[in-house]
C-alpha atoms as a PDB file:
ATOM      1  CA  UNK A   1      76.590 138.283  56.124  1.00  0.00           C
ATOM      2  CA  UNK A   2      77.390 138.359  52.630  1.00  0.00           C
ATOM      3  CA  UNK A   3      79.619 135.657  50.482  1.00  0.00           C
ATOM      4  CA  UNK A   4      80.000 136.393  46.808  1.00  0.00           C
ATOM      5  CA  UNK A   5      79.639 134.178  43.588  1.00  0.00           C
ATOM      6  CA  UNK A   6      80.750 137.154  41.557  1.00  0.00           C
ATOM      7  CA  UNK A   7      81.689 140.585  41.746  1.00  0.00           C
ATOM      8  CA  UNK A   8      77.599 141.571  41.380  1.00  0.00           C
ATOM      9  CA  UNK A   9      75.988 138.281  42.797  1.00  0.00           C
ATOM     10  CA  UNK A  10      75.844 137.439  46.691  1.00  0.00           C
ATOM     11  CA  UNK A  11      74.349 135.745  48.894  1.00  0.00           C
ATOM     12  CA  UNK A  12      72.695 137.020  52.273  1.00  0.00           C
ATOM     13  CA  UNK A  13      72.494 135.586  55.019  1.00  0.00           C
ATOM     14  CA  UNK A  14      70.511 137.937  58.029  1.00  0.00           C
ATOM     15  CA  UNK A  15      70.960 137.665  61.747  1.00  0.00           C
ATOM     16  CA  UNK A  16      67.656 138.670  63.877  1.00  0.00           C
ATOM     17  CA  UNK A  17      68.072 140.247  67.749  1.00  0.00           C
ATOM     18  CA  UNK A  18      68.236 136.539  68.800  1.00  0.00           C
ATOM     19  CA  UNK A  19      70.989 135.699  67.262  1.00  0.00           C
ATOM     20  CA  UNK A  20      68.957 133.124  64.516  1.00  0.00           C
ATOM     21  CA  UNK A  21      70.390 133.129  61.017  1.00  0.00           C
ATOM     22  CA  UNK A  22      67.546 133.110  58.121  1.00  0.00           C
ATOM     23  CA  UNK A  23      68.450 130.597  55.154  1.00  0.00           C
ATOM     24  CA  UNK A  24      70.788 132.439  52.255  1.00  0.00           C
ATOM     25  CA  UNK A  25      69.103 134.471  50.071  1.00  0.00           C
ATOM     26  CA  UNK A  26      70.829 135.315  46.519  1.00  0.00           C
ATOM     27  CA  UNK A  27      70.645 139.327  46.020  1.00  0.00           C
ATOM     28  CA  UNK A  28      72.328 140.750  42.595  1.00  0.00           C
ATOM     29  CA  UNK A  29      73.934 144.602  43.386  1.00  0.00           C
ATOM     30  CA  UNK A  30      74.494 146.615  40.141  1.00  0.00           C
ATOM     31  CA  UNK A  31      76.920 148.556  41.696  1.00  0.00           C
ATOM     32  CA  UNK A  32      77.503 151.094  38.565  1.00  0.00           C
ATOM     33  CA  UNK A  33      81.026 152.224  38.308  1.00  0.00           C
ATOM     34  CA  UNK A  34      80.960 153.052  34.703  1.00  0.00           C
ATOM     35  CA  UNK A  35      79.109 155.934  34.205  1.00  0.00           C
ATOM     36  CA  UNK A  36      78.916 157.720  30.929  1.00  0.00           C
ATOM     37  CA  UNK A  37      81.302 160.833  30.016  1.00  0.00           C
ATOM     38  CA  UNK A  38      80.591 164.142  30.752  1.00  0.00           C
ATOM     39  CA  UNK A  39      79.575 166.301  27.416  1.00  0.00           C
ATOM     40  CA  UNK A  40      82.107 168.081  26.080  1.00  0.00           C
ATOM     41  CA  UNK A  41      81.642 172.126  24.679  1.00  0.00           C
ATOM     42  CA  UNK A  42      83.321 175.277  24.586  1.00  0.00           C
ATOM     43  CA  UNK A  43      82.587 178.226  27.749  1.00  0.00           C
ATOM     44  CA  UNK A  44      81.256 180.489  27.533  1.00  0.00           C
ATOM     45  CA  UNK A  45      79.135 180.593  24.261  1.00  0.00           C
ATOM     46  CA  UNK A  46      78.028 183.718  22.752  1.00  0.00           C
ATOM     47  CA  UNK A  47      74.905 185.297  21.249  1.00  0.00           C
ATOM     48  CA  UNK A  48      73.621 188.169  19.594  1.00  0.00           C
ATOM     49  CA  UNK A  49      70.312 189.610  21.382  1.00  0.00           C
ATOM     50  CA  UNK A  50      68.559 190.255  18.121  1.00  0.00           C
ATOM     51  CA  UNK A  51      66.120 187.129  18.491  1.00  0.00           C
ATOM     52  CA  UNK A  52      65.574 185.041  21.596  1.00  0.00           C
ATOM     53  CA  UNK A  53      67.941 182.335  22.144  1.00  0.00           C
ATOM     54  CA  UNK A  54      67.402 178.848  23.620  1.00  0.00           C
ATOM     55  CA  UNK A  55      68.668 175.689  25.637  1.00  0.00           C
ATOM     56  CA  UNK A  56      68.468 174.249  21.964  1.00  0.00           C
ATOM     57  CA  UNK A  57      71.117 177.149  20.455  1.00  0.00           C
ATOM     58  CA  UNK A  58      73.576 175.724  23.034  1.00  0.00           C
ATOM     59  CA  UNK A  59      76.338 173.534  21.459  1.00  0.00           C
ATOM     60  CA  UNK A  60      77.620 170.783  23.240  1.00  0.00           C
ATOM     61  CA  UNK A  61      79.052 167.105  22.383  1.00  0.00           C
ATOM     62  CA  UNK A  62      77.153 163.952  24.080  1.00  0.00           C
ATOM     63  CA  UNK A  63      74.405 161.806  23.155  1.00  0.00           C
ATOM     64  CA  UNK A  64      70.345 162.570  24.866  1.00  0.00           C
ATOM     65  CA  UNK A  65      71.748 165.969  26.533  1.00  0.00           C
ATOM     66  CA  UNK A  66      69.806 166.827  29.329  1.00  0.00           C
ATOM     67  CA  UNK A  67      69.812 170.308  30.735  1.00  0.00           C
ATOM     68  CA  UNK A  68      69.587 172.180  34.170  1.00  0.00           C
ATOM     69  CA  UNK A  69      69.816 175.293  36.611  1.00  0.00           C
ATOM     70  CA  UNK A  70      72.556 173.833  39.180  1.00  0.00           C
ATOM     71  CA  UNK A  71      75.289 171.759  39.093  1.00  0.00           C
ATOM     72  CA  UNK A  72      73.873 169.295  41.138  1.00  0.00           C
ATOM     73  CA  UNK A  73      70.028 168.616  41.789  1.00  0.00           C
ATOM     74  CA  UNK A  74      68.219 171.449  40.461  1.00  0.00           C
ATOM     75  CA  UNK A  75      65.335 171.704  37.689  1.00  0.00           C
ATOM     76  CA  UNK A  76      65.610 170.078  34.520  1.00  0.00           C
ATOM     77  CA  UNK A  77      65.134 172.583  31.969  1.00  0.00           C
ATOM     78  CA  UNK A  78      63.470 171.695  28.553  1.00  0.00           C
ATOM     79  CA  UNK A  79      64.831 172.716  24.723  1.00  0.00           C
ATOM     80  CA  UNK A  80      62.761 175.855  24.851  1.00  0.00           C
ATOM     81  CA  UNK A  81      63.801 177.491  28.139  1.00  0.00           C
ATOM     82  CA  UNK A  82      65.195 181.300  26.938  1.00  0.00           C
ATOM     83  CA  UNK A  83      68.670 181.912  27.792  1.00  0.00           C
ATOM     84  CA  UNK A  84      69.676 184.938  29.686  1.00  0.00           C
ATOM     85  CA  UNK A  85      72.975 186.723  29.828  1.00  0.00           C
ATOM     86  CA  UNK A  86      75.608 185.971  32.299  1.00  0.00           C
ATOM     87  CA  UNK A  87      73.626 182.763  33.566  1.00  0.00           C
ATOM     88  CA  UNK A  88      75.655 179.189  33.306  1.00  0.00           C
ATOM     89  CA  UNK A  89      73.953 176.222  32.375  1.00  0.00           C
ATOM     90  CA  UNK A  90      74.379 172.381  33.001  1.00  0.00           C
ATOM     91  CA  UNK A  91      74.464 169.483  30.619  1.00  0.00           C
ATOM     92  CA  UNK A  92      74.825 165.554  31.291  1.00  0.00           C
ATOM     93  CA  UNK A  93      74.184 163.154  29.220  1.00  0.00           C
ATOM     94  CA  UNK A  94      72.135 159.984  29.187  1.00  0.00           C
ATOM     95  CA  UNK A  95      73.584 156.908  27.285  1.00  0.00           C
ATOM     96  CA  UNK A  96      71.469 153.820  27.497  1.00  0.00           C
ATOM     97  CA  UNK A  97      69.201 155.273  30.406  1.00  0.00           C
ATOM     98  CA  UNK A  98      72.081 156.279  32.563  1.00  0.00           C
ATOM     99  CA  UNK A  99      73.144 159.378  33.573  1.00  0.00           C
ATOM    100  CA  UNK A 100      76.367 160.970  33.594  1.00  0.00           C
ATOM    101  CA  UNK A 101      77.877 161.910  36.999  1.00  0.00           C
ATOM    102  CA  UNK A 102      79.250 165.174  36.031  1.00  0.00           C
ATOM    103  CA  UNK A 103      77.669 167.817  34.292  1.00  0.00           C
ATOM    104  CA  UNK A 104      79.569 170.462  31.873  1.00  0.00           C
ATOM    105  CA  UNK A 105      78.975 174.388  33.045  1.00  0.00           C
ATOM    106  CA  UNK A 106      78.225 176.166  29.978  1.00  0.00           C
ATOM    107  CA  UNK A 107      78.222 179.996  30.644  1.00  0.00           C
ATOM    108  CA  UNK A 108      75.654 182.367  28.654  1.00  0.00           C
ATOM    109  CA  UNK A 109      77.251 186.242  27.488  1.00  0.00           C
ATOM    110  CA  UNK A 110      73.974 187.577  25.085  1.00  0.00           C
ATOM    111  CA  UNK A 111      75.391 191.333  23.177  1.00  0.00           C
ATOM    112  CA  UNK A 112      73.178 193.460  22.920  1.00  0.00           C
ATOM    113  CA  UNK A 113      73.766 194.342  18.873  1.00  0.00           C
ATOM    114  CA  UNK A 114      75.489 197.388  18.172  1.00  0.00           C
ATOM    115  CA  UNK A 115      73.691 199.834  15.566  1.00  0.00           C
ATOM    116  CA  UNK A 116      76.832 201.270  12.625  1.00  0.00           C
ATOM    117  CA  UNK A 117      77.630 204.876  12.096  1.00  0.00           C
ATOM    118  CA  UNK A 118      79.149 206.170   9.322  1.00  0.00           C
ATOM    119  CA  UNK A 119      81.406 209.580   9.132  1.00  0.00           C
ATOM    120  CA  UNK A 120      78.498 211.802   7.562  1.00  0.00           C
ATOM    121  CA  UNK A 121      78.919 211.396   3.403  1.00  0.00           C
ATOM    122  CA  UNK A 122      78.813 214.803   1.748  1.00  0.00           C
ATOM    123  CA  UNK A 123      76.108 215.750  -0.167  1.00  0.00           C
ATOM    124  CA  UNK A 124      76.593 215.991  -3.809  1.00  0.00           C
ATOM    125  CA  UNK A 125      75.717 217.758  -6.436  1.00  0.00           C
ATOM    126  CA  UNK A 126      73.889 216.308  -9.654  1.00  0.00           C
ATOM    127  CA  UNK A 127      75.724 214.392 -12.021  1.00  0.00           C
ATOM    128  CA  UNK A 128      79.004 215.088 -10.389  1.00  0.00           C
ATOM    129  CA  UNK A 129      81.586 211.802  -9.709  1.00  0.00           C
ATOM    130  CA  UNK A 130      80.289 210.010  -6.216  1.00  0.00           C
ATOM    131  CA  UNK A 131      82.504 208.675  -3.582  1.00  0.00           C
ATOM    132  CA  UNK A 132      81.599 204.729  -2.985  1.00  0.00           C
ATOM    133  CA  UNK A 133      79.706 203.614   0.183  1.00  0.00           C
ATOM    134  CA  UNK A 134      82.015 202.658   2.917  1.00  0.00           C
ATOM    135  CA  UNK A 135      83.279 198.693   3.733  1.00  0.00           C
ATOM    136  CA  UNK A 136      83.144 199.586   7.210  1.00  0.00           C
ATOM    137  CA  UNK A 137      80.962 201.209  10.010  1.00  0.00           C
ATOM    138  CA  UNK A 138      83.279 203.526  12.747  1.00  0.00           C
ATOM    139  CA  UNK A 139      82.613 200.497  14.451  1.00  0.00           C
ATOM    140  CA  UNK A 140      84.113 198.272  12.122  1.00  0.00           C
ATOM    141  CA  UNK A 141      80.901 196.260  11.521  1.00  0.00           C
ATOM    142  CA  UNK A 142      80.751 195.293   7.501  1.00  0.00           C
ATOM    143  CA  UNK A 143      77.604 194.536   5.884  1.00  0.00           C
ATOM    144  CA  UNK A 144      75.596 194.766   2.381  1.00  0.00           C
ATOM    145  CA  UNK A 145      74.198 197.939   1.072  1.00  0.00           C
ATOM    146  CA  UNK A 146      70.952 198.240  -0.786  1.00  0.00           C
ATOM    147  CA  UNK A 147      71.270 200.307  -3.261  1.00  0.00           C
ATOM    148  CA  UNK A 148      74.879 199.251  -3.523  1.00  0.00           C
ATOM    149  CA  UNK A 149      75.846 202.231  -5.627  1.00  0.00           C
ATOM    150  CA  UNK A 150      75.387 205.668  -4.397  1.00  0.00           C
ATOM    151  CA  UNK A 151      73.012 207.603  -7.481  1.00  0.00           C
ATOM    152  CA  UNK A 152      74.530 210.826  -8.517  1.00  0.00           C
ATOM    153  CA  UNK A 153      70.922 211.896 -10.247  1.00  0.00           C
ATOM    154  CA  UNK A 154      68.609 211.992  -6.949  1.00  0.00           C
ATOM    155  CA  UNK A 155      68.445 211.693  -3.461  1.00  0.00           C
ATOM    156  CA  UNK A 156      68.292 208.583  -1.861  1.00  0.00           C
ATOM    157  CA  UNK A 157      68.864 206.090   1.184  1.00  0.00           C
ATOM    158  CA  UNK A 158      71.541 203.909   1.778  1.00  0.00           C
ATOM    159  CA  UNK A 159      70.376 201.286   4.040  1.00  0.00           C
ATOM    160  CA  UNK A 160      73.169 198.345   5.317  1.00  0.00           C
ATOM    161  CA  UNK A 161      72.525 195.184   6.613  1.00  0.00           C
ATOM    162  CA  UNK A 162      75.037 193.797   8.316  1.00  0.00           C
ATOM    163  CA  UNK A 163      76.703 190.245   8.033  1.00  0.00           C
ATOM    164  CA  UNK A 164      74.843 187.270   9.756  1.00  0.00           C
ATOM    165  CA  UNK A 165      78.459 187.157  11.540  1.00  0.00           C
ATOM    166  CA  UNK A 166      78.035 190.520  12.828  1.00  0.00           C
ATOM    167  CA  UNK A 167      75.908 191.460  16.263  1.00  0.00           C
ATOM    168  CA  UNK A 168      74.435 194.565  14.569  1.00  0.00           C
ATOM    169  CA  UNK A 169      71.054 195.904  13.212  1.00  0.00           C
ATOM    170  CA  UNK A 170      70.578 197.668   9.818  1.00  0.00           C
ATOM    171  CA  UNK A 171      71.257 201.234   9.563  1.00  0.00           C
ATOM    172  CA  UNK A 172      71.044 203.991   7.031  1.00  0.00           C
ATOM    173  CA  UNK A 173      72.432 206.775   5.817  1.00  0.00           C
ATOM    174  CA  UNK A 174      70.745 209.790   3.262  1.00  0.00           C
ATOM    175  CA  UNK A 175      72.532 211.492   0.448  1.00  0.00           C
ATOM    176  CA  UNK A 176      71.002 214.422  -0.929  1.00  0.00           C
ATOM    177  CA  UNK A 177      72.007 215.527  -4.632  1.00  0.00           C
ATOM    178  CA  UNK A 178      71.568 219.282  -5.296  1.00  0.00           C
ATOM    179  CA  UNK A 179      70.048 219.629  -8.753  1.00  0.00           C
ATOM    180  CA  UNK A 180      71.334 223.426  -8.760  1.00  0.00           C
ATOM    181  CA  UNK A 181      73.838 223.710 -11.061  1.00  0.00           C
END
């Protein structure tokens, strides 16, 4: 039997097999109806495979995120657990030592990073006037070049290094000046 005082405070009463009613006892129920939000982020993130990526590289909105395999139940996973391509993971969030109820799927898509090609550049011969290194890859991945300035007095390599923006590695290219005249 209970009678309430308040919406969290009661009193209970028990009845036995015999029918006998034990003196009220005053229980408080936290009956928790206000959980926190769910984390917000964007699905699916993306990564470049050319260094291993963690739960920590994940981006997501909350406060004390808390990570794991399954929607529901499952394993919490810690900061350092390595990503893997094409797996979702879960996030709630913990705001004053409660949970919230829903988690946010956060899908995984790793690239593997693409290597730039370049047309071949024709050799040239000494001293002659040099085409310039090209803005793009065939692939259309930009990048630095180092030298930046092809050398029309000796034969050399060109090597590019992509942007940070780009999912590629570095590459190079050779240019071989002729000296016969």
């Amino acid at each position: 039997i209970l009678s309430g005082l308040s919406p969290d405070t009661y009193y209970i009463k028990i009845k036995n097999s015999d029918n006998c009613i034990s003196p009220a006892t005053m229980a408080t129920i936290n009956a928790f109806t206000n959980y926190p939000e769910t984390p917000s982020g964007v699905t699916p993130q993306f990564f470049c495979g050319l260094e291993d990526v963690t739960i920590s590289n994940l981006i997501i909105t909350g406060q004390n995120i808390t990570w794991y395999n399954l929607n529901n139940g499952g394993i919490q996973l810690s900061n350092s657990t390595l990503l893997q391509n094409g797996v979702t993971y879960y996030a709630s969030q913990n705001i004053d030592g409660c949970e919230s109820q829903n988690r946010l799927p956060v899908e995984v898509n790793i690239s593997n990073p693409i290597e730039p090609t370049f047309d071949a550049l024709e050799n040239i011969c000494y001293g002659q006037l040099v085409q310039k290194l090209p803005d793009s890859s065939l692939e259309g991945i930009t990048g630095t070049w180092n030298p930046t300035i092809i050398n029309n007095t000796f034969s050399e390599t060109y090597i590019v290094t992509p942007l940070d923006s780009e999912c590629a590695t570095t590459s190079q290219i050779s240019i071989e000046v002729n000296e016969d005249f």
